[in-house]
C-alpha atoms as a PDB file:
ATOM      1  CA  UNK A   1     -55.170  23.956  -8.401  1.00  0.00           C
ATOM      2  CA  UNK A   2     -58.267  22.508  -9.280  1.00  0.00           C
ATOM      3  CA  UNK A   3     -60.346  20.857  -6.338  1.00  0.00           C
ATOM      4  CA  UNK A   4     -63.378  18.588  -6.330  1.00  0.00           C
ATOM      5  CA  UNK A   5     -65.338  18.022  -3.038  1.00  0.00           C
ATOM      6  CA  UNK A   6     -68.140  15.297  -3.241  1.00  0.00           C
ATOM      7  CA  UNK A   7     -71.122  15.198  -1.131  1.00  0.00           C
ATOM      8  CA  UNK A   8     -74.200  13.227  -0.157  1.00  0.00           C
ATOM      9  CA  UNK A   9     -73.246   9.539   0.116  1.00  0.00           C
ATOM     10  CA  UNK A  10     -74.194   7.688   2.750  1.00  0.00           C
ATOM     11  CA  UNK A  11     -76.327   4.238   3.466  1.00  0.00           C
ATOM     12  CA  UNK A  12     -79.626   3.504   2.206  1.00  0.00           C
ATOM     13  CA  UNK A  13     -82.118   1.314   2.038  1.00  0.00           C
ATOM     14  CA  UNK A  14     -82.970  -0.604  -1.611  1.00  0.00           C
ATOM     15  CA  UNK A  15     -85.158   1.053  -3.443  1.00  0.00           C
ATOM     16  CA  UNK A  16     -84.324   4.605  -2.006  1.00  0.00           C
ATOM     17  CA  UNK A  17     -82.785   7.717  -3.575  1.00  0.00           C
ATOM     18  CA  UNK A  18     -79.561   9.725  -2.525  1.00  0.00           C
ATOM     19  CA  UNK A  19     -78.313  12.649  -4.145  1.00  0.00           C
ATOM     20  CA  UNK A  20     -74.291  13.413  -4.921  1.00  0.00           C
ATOM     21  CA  UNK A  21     -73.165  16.402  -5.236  1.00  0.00           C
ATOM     22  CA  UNK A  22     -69.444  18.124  -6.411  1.00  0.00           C
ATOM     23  CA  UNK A  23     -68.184  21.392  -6.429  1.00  0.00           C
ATOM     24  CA  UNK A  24     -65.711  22.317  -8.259  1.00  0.00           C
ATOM     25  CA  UNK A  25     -62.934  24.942  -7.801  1.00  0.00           C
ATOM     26  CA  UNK A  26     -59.747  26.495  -9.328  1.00  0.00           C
ATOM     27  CA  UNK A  27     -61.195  25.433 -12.640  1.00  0.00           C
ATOM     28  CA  UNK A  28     -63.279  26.681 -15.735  1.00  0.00           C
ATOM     29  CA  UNK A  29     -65.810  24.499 -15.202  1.00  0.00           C
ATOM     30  CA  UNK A  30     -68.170  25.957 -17.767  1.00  0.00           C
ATOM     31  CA  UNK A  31     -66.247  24.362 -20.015  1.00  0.00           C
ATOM     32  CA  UNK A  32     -65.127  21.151 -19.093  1.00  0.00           C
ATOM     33  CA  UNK A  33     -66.919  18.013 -19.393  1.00  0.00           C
ATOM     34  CA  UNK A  34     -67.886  16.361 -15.987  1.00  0.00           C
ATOM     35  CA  UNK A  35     -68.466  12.795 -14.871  1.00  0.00           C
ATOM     36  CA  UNK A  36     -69.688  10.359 -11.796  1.00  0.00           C
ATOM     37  CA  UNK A  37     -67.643   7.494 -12.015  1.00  0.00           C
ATOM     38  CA  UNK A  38     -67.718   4.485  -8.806  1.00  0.00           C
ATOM     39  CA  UNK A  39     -65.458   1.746  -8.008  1.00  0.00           C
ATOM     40  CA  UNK A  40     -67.046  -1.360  -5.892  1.00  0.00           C
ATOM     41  CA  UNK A  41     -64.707  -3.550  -4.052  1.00  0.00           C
ATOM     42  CA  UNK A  42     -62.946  -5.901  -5.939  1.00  0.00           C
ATOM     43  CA  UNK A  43     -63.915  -4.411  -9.081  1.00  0.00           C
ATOM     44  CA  UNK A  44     -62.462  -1.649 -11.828  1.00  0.00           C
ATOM     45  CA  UNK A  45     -63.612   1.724 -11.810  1.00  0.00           C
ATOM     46  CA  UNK A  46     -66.706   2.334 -13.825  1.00  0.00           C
ATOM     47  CA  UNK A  47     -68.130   5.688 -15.669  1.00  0.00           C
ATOM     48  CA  UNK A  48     -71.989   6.188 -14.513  1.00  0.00           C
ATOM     49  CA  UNK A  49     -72.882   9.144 -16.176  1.00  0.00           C
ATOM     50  CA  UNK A  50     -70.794  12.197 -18.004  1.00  0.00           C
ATOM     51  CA  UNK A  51     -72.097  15.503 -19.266  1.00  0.00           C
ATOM     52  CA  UNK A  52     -70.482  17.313 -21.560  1.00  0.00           C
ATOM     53  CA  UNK A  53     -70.068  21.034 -21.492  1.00  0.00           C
ATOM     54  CA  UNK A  54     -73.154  21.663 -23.743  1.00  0.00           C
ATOM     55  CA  UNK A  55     -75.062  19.489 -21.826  1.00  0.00           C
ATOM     56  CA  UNK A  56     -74.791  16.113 -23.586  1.00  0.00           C
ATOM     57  CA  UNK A  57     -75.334  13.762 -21.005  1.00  0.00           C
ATOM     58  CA  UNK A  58     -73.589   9.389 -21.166  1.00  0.00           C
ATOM     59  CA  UNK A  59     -75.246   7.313 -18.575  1.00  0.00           C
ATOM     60  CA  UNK A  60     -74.147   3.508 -17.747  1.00  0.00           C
ATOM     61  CA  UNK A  61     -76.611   1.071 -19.066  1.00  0.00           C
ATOM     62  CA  UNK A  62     -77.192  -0.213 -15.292  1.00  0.00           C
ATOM     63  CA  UNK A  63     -78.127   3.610 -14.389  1.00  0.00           C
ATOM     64  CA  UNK A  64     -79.931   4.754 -16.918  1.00  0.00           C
ATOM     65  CA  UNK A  65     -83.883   5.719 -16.145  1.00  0.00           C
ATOM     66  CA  UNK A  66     -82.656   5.675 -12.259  1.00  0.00           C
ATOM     67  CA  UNK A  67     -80.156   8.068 -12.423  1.00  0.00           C
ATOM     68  CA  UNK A  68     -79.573  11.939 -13.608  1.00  0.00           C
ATOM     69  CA  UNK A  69     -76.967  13.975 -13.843  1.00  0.00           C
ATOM     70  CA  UNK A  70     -77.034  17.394 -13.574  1.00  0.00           C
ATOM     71  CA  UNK A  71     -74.654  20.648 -13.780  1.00  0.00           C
ATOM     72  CA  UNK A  72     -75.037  24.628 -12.714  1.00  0.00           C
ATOM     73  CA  UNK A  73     -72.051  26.599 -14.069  1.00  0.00           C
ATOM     74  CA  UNK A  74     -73.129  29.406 -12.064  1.00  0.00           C
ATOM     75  CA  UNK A  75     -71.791  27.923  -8.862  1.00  0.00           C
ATOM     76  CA  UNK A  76     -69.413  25.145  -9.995  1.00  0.00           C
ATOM     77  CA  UNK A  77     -71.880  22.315  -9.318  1.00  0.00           C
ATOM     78  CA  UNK A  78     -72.443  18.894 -10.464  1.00  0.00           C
ATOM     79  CA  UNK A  79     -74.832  16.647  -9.021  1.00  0.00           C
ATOM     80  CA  UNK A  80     -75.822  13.060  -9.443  1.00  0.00           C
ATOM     81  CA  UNK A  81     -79.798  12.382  -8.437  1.00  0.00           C
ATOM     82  CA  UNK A  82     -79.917   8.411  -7.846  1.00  0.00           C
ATOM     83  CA  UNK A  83     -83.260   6.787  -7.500  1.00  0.00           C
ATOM     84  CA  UNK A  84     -84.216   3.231  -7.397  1.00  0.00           C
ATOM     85  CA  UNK A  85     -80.839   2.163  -5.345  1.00  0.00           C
ATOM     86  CA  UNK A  86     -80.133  -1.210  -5.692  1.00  0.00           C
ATOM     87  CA  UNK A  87     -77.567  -3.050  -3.356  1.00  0.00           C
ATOM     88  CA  UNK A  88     -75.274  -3.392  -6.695  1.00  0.00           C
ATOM     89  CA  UNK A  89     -75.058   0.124  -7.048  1.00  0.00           C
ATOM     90  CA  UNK A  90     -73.191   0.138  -3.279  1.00  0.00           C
ATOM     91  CA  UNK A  91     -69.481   1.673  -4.387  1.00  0.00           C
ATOM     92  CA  UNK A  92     -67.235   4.802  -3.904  1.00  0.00           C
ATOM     93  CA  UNK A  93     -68.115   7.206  -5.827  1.00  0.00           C
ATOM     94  CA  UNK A  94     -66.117   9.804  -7.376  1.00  0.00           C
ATOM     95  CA  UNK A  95     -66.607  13.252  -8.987  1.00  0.00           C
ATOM     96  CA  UNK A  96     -64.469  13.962 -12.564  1.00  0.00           C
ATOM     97  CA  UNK A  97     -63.851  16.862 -14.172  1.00  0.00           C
ATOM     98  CA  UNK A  98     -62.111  16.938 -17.952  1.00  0.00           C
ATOM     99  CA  UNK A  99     -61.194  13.539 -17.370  1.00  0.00           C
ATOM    100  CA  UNK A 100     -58.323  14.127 -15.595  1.00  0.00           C
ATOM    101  CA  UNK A 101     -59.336  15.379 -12.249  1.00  0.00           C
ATOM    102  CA  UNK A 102     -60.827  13.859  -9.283  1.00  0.00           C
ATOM    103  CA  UNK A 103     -62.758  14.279  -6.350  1.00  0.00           C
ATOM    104  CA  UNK A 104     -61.713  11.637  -3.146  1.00  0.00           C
ATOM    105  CA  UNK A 105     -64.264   9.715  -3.144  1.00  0.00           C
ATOM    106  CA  UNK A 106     -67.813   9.230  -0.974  1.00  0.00           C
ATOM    107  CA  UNK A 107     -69.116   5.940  -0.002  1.00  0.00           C
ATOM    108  CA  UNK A 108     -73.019   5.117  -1.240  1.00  0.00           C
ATOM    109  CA  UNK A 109     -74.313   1.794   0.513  1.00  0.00           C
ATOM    110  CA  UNK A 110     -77.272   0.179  -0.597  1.00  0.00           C
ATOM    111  CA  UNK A 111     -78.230  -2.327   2.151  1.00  0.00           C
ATOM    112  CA  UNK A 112     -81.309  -3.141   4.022  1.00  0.00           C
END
């Protein structure tokens, strides 16, 4: 049974930096292609960033040159470094793996 448990959410301040992170188990992981997606209230869930198995890496256009994904094989981790928050980035979170599972969810508030 494959099992993804996110990390490192929490509430900060615009213009600060949080870092998610998602390990992975019962999976190949080394294989699969793995993605930060968020949902804010009221609105659809959204795909941040993705990075394929070889290391090809999607960001959102809203994201991109604030955030960076990352992946070790070795222990089953991906990680999302977020820099720059800005209040419209406040969502929940969630870690994918091969599109088809997912992590619960962590809350990221951007809020002075």
């Amino acid at each position: 049974q494959v099992q993804l448990v996110e990390s490192g959410g929490g509430l900060v301040q615009p213009g600060g930096s949080l870092r998610l992170s998602c390990v992975a188990s019962g999976s190949i992981f080394s294989i699969n292609a793995m993605g930060w997606y968020r949902q804010a209230p009221g609105k659809q869930r959204e795909l941040v960033a993705l990075m394929s198995s070889g290391g090809r890496t999607i960001y959102a256009d809203s994201v991109k040159g604030r955030f960076t994904i990352s992946r070790d094989n070795a222990k089953s981790t991906l990680e999302l470094q977020m820099n720059s928050l800005k209040p419209e980035d406040t969502a929940v979170y969630y870690c994918n793996e091969d599109s088809i599972y997912w992590g619960q969810g962590i809350q990221v508030t951007v809020s002075s």
